[in-house]
N, C-alpha and C. Protein backbone atom coordinates (compact mmCIF):
# COMPACT_ATOMS: atom_id res chain seq x y z
N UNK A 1 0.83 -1.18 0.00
CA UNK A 1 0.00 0.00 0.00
C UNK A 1 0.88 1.25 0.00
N UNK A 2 0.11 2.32 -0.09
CA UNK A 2 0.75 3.34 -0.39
C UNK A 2 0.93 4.07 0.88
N UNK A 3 2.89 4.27 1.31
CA UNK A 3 3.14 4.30 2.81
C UNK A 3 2.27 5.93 3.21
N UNK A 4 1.30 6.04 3.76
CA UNK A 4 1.12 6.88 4.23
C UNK A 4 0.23 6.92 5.67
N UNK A 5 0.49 8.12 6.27
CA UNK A 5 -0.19 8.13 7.84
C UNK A 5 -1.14 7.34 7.76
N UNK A 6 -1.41 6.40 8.98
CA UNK A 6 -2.85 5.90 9.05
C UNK A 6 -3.53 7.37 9.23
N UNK A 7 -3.33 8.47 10.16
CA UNK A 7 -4.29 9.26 10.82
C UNK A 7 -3.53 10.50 10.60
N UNK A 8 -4.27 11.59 10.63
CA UNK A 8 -3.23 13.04 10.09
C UNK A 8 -4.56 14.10 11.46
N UNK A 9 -4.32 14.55 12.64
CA UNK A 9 -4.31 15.72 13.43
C UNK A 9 -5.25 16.79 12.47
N UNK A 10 -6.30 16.65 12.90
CA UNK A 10 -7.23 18.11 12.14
C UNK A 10 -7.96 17.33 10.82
N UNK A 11 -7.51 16.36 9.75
CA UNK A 11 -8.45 16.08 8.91
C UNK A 11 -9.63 15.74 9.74
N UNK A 12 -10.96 15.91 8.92
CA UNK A 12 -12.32 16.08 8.86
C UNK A 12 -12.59 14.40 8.92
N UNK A 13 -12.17 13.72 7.51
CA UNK A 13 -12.46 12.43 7.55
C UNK A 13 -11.40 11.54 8.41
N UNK A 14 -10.39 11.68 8.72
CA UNK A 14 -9.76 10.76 10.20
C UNK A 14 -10.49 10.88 10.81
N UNK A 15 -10.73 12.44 11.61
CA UNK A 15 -11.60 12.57 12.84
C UNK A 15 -13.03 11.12 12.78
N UNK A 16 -13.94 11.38 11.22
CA UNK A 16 -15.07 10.51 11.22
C UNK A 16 -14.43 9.19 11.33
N UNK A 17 -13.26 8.84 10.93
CA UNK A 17 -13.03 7.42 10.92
C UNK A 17 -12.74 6.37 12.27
N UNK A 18 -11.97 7.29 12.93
CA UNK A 18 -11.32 7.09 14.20
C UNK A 18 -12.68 7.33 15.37
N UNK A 19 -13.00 8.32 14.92
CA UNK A 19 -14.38 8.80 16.23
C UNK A 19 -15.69 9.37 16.08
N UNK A 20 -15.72 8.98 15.06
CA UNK A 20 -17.50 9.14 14.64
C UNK A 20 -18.03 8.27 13.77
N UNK A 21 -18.05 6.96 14.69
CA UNK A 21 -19.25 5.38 14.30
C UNK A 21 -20.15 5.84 14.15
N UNK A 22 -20.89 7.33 15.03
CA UNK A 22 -22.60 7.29 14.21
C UNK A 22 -22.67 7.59 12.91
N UNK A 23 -22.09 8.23 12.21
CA UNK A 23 -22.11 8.80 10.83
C UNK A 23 -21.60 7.55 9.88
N UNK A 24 -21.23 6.22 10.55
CA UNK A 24 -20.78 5.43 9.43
C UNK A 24 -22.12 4.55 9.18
N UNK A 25 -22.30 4.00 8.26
CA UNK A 25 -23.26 3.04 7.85
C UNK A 25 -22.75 2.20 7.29
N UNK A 26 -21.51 1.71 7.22
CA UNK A 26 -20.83 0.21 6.87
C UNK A 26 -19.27 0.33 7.32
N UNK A 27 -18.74 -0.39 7.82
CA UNK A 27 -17.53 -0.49 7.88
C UNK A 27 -16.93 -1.77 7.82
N UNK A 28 -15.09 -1.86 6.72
CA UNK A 28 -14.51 -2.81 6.64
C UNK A 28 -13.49 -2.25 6.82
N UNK A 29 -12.38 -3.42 7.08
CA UNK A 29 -10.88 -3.45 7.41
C UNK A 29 -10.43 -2.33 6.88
N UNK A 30 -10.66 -1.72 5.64
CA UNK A 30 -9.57 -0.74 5.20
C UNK A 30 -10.57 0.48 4.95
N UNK A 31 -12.25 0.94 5.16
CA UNK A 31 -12.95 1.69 4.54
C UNK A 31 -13.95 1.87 5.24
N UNK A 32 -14.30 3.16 5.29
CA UNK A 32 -16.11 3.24 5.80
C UNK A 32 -16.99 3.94 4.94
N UNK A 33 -18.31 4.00 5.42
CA UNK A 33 -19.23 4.51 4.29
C UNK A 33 -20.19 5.40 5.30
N UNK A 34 -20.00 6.86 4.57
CA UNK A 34 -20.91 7.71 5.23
C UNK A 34 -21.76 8.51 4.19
N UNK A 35 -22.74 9.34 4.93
CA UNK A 35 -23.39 10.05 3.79
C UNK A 35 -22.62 11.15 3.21
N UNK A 36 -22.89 11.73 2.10
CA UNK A 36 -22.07 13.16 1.53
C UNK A 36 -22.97 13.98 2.32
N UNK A 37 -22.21 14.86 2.94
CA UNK A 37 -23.06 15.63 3.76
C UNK A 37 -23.75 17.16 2.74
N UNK A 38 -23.30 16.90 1.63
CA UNK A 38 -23.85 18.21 0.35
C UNK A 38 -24.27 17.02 -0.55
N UNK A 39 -25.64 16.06 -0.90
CA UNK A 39 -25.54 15.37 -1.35
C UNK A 39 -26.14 15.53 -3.06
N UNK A 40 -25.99 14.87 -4.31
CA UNK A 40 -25.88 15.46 -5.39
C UNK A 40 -27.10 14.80 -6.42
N UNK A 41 -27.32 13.60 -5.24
CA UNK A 41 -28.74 12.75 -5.56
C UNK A 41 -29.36 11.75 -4.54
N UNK A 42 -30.22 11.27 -5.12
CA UNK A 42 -31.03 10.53 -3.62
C UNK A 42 -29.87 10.07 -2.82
N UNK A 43 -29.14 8.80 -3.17
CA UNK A 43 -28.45 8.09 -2.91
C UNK A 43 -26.76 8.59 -3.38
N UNK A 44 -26.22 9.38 -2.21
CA UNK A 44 -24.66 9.86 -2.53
C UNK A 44 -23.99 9.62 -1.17
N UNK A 45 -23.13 8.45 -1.13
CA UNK A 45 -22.19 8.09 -0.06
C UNK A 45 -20.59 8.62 -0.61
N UNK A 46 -19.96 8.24 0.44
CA UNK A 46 -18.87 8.83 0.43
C UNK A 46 -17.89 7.57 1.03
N UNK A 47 -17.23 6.60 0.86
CA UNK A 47 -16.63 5.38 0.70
C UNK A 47 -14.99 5.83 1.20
N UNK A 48 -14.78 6.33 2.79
CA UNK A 48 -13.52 6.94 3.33
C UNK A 48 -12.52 5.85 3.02
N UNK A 49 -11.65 5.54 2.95
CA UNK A 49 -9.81 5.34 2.86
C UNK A 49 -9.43 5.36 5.02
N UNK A 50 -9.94 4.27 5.57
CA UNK A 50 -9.24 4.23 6.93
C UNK A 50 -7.67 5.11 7.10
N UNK A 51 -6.73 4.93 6.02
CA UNK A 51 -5.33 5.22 6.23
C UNK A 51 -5.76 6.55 5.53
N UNK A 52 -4.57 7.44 5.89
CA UNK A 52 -4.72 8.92 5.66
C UNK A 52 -4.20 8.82 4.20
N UNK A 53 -4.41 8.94 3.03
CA UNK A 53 -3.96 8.88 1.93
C UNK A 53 -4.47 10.49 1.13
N UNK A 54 -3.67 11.01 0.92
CA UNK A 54 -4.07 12.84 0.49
C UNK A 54 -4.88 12.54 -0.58
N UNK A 55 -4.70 11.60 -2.24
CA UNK A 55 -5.24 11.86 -2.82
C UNK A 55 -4.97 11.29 -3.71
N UNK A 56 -5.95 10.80 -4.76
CA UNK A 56 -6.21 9.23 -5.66
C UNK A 56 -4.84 10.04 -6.78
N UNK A 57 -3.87 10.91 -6.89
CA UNK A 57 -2.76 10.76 -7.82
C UNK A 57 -1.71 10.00 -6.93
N UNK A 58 -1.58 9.66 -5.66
CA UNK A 58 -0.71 9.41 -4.61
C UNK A 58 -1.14 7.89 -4.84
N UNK A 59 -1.70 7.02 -4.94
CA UNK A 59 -1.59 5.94 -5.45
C UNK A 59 -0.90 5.09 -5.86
N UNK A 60 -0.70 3.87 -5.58
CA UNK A 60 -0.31 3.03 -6.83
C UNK A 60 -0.57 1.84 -7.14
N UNK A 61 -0.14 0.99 -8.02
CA UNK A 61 -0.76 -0.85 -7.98
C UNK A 61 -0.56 -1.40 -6.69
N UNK A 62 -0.03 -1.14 -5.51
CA UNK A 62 -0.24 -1.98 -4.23
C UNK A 62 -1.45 -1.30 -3.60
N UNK A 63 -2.29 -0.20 -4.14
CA UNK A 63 -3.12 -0.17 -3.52
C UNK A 63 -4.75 -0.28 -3.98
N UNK A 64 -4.63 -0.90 -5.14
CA UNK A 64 -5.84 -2.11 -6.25
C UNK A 64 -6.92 -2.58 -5.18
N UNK A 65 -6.40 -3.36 -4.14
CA UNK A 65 -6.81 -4.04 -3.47
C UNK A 65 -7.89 -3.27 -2.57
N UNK A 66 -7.23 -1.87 -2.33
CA UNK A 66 -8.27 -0.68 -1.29
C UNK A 66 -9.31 -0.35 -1.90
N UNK A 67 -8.49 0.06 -3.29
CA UNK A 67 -9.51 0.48 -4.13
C UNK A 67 -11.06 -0.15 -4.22
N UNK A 68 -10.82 -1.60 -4.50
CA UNK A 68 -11.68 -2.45 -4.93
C UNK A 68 -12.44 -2.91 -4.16
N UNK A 69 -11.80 -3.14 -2.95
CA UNK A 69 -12.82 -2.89 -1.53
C UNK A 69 -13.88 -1.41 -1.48
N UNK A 70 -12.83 -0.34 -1.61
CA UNK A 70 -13.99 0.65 -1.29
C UNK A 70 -15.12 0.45 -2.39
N UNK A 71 -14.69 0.12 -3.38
CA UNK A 71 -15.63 0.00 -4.60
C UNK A 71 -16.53 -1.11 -4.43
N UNK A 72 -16.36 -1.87 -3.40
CA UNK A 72 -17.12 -3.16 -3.77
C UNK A 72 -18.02 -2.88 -2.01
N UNK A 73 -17.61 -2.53 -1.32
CA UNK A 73 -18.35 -2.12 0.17
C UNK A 73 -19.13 -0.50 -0.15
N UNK A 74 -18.71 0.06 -0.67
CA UNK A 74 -20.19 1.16 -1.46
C UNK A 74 -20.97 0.59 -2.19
N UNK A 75 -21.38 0.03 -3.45
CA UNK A 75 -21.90 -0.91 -3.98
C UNK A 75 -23.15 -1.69 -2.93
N UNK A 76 -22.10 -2.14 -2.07
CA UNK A 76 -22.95 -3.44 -1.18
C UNK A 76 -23.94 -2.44 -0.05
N UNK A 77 -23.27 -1.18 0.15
CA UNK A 77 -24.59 -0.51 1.25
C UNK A 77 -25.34 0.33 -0.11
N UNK A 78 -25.53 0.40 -1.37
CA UNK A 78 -26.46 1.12 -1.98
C UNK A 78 -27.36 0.33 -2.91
N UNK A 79 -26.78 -1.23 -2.74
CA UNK A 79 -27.79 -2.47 -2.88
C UNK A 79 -28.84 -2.72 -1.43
N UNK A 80 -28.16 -2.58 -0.36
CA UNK A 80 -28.61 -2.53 0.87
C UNK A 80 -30.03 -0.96 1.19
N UNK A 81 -29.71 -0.29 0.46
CA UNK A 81 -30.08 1.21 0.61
C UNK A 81 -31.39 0.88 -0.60
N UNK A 82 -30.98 0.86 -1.32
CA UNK A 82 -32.20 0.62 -2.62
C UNK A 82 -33.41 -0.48 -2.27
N UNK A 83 -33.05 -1.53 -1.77
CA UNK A 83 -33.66 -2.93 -1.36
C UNK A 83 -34.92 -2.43 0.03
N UNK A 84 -33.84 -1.78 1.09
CA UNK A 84 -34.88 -0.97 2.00
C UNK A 84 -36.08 0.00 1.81
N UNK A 85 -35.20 0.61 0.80
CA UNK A 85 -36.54 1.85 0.56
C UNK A 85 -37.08 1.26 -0.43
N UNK A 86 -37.51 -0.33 -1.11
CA UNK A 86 -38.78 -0.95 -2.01
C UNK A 86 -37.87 -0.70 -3.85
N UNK A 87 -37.12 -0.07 -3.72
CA UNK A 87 -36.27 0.24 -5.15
C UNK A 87 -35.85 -0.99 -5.44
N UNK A 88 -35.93 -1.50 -6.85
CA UNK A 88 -35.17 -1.96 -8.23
C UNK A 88 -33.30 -2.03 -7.71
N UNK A 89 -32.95 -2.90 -8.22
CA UNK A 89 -31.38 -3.34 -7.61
C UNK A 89 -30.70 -1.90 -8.74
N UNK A 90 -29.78 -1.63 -8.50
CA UNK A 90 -28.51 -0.53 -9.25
C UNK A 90 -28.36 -1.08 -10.57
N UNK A 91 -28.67 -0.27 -11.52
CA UNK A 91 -28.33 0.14 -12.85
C UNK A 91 -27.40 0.86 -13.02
N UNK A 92 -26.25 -0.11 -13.83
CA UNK A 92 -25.14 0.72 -14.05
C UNK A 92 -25.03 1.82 -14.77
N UNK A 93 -25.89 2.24 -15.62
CA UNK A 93 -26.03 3.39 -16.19
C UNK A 93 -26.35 4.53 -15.28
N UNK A 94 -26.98 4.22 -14.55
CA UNK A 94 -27.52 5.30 -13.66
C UNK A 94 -26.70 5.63 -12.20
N UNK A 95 -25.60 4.95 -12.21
CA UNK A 95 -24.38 5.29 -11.29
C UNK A 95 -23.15 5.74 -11.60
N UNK A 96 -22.74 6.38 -10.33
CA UNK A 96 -21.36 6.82 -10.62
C UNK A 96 -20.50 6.68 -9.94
N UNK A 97 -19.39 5.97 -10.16
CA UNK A 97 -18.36 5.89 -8.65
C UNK A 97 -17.20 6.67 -9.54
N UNK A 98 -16.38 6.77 -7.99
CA UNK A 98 -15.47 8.00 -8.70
C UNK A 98 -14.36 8.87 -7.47
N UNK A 99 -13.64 9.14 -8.08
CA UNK A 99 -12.25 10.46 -7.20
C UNK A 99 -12.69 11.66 -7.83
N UNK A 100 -12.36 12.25 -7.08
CA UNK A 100 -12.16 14.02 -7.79
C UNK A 100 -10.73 13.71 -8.09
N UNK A 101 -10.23 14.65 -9.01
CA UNK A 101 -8.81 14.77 -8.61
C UNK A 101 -8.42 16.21 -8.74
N UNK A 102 -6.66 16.58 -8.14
CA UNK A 102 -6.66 17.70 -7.67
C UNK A 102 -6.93 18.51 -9.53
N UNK A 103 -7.13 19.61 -9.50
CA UNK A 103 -7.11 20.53 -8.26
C UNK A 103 -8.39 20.42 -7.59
N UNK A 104 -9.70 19.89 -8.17
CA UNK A 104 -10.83 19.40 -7.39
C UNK A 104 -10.77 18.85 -6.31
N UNK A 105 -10.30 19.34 -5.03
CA UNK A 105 -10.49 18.08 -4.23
C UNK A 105 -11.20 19.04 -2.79
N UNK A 106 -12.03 19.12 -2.07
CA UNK A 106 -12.59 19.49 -1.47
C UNK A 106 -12.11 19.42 0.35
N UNK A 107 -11.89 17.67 0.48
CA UNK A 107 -10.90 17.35 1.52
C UNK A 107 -9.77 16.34 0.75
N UNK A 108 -8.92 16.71 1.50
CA UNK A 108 -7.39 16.16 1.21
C UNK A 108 -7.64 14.60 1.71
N UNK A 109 -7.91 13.59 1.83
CA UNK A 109 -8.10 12.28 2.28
C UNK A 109 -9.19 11.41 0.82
N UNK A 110 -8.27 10.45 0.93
CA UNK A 110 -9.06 9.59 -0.05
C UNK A 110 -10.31 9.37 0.64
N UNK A 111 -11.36 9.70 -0.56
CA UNK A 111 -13.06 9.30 -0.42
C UNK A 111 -13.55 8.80 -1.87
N UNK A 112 -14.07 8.10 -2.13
CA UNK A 112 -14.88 7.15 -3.32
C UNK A 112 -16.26 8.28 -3.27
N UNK A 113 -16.87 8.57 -4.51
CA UNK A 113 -18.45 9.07 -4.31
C UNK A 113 -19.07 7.92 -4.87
N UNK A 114 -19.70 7.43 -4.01
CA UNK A 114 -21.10 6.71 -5.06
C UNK A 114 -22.49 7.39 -5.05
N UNK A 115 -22.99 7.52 -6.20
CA UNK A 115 -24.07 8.92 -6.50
C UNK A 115 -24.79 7.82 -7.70
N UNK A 116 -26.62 7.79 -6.90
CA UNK A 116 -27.26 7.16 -7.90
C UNK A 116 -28.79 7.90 -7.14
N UNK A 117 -29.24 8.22 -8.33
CA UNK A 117 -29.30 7.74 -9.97
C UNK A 117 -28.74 8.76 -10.53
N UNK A 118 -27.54 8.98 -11.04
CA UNK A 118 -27.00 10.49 -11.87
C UNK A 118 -28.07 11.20 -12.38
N UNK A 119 -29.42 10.97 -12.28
CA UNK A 119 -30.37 11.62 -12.95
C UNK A 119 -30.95 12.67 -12.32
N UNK A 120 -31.05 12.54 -10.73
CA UNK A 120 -31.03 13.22 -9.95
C UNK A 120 -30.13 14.43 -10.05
N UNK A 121 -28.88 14.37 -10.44
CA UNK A 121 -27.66 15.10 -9.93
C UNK A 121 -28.20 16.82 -11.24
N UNK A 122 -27.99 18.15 -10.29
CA UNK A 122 -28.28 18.93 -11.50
C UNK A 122 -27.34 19.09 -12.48
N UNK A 123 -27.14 20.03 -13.16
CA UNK A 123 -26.68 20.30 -14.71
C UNK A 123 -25.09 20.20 -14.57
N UNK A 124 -25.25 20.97 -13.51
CA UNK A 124 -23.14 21.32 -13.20
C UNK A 124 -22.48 20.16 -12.98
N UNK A 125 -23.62 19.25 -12.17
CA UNK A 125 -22.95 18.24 -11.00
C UNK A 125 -22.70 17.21 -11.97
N UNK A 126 -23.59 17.05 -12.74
CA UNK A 126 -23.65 16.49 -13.85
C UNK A 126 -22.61 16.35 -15.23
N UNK A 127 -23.08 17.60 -15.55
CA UNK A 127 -21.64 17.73 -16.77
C UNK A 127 -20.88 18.42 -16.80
N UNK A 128 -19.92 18.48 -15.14
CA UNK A 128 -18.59 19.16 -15.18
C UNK A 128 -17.86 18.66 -13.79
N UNK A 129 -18.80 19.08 -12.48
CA UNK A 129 -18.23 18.50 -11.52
C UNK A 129 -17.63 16.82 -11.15
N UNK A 130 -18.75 15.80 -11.67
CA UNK A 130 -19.12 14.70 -11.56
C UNK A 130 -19.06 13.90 -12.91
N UNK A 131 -18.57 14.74 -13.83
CA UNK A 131 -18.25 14.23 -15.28
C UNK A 131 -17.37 13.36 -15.71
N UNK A 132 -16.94 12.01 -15.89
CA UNK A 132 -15.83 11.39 -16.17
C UNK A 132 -14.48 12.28 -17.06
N UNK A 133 -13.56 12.58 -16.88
CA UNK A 133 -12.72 12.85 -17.40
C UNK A 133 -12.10 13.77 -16.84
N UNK A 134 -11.17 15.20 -16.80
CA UNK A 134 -10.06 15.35 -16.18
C UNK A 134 -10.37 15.84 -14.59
N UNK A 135 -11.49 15.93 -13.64
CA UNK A 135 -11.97 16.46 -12.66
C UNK A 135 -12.15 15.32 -12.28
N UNK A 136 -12.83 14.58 -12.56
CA UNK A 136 -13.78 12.82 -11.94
C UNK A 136 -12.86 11.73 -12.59
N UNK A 137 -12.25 11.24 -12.28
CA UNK A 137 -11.91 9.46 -12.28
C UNK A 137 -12.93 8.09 -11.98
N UNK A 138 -13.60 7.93 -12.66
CA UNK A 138 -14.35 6.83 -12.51
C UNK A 138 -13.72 5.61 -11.49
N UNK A 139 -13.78 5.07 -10.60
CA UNK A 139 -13.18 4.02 -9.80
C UNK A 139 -12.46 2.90 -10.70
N UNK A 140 -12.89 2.22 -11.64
CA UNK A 140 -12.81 1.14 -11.83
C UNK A 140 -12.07 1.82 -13.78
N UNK A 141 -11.76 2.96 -14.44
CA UNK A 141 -10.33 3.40 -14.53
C UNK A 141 -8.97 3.54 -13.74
N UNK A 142 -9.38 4.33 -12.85
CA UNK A 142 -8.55 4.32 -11.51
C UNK A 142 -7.91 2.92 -11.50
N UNK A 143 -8.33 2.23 -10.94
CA UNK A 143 -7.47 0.76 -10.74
C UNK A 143 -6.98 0.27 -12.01
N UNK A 144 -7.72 0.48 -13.26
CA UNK A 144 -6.96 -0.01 -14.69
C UNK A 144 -5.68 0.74 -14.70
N UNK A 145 -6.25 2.09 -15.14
CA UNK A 145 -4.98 2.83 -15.08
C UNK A 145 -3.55 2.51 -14.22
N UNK A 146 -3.53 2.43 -13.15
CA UNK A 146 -2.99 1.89 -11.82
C UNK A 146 -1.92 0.29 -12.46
N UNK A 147 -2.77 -0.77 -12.98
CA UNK A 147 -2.06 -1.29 -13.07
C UNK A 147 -1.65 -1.70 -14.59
N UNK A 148 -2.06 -0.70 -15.30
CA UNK A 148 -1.53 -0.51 -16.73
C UNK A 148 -0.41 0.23 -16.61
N UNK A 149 -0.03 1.16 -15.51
CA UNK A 149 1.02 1.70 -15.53
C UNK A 149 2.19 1.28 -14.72
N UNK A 150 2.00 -0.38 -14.39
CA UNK A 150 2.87 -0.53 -13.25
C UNK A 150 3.13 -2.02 -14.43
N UNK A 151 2.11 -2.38 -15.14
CA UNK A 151 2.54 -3.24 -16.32
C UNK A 151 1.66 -4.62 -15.87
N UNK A 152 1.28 -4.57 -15.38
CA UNK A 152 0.35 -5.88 -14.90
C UNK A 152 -0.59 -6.50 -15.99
N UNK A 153 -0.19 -7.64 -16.26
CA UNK A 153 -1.38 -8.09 -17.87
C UNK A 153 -2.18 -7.91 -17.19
N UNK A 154 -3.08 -7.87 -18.33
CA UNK A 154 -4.72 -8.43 -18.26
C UNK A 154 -4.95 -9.64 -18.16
N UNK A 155 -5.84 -10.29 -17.22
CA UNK A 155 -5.67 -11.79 -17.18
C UNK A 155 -6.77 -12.59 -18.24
N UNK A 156 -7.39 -11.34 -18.88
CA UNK A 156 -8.50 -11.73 -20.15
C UNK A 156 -7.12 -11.76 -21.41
N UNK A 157 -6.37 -11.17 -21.26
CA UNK A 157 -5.79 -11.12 -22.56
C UNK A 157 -5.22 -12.40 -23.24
N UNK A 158 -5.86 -12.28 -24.64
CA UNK A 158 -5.97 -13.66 -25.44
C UNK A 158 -6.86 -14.63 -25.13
N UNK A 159 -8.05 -14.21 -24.45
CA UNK A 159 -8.98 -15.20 -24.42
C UNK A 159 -9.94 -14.88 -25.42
N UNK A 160 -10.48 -15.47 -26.40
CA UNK A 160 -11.56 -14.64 -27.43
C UNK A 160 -12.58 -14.33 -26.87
N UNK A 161 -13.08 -14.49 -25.95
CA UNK A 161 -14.44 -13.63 -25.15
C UNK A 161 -14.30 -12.68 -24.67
N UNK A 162 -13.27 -12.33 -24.30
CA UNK A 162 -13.27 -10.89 -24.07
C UNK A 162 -14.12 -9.73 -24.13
N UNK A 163 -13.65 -9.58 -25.71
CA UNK A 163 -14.33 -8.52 -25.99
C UNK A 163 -16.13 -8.91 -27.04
N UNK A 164 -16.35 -9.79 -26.08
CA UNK A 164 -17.61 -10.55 -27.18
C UNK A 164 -18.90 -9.58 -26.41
N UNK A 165 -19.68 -8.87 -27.38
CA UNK A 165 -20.79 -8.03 -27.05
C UNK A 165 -21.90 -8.67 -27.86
N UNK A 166 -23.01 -8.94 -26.81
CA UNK A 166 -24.52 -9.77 -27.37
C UNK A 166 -25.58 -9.12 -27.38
N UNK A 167 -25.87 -8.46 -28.08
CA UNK A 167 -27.38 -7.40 -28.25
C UNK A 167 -28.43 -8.93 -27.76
N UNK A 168 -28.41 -9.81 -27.80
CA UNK A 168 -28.99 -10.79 -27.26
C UNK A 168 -28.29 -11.69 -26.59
N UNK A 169 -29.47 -12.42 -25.24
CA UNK A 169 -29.00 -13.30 -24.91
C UNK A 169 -29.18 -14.72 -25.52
N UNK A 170 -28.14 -15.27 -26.38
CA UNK A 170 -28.31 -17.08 -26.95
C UNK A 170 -29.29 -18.05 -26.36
N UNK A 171 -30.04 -18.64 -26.71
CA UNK A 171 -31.01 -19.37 -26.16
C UNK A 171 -30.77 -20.37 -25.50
N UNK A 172 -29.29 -21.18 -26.42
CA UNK A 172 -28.45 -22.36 -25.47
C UNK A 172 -28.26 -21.19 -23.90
N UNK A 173 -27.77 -20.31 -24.07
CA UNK A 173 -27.07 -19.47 -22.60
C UNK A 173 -28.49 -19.64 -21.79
N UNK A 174 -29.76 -19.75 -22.26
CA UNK A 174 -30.95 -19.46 -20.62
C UNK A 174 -31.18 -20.98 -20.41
N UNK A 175 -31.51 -22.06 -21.63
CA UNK A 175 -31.96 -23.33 -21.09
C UNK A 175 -30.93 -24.38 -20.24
């Protein structure tokens, strides 16, 4: 992982991590999940980094593993969140996980947004703040990127399914 403070004196999100369990609504080994306290649609958590990490360029392939946790423990409380309030399971179209990166960054500590249904979110939040590309990092670039640049194959590469796209599902595939 990427050597940095577990805990840094005065951040906002240590303080919640270390000493404010009421504001969490999931916690694992390396991550917690709280609400965005400015939120941008129904459903907008905020997926903290336990270790003090300033910010998703400070990164690197030993830390895939955090990543994918925070990505996969947000996910699991907004399946949890949708299911409670009578809602339809998460449509990937209609989500967004994601980093700011600098100079966007609001607090200095790694946080994940998960924000659904982007439909909710207004115009700005939408197509500039929360926009994939040089402000927003999508999560699951983030970790490609990460280990495309550290050289790590693809473990699909050279399998011919890969890249196989089915406007239908095959009839052998349901019986």
């Amino acid at each position: 992982m990427t050597s940095m403070l577990t805990s840094v004196t005065g951040c906002k999100f240590c303080d919640i991590v270390k000493n404010k369990k009421e504001l969490q609504f999931k916690e694992r080994n390396t991550c917690v999940v709280i609400n965005d306290i400015k939120p941008k649609a129904k459903h907008h958590f905020l997926v903290l980094s336990k270790q003090h990490i300033s910010k998703p360029t400070d990164l690197t392939v030993a830390d895939v593993p955090l990543l994918e946790e925070m990505e996969q423990t947000g996910r699991e409380l907004l399946r949890e969140q949708l299911k409670k309030a009578g809602e339809a399971d998460t449509v990937e179209d209609m989500l967004r996980i994601g980093f700011h990166l600098p100079p966007l960054l609001s607090v200095h500590h790694l946080h994940m947004h998960i924000i659904y249904p982007i439909s909710d979110m207004g115009l700005i939040s939408r197509k500039l703040t929360f926009r994939p590309g040089k402000v927003f990092k999508p999560a699951r670039e983030l970790i490609d990127q990460l280990k495309e640049d550290a050289g790590v194959p693809d473990p699909l590469e050279g399998n011919p399914a890969k890249d196989d796209v089915h406007d239908k599902v095959p009839a052998q595939a349901i019986s």
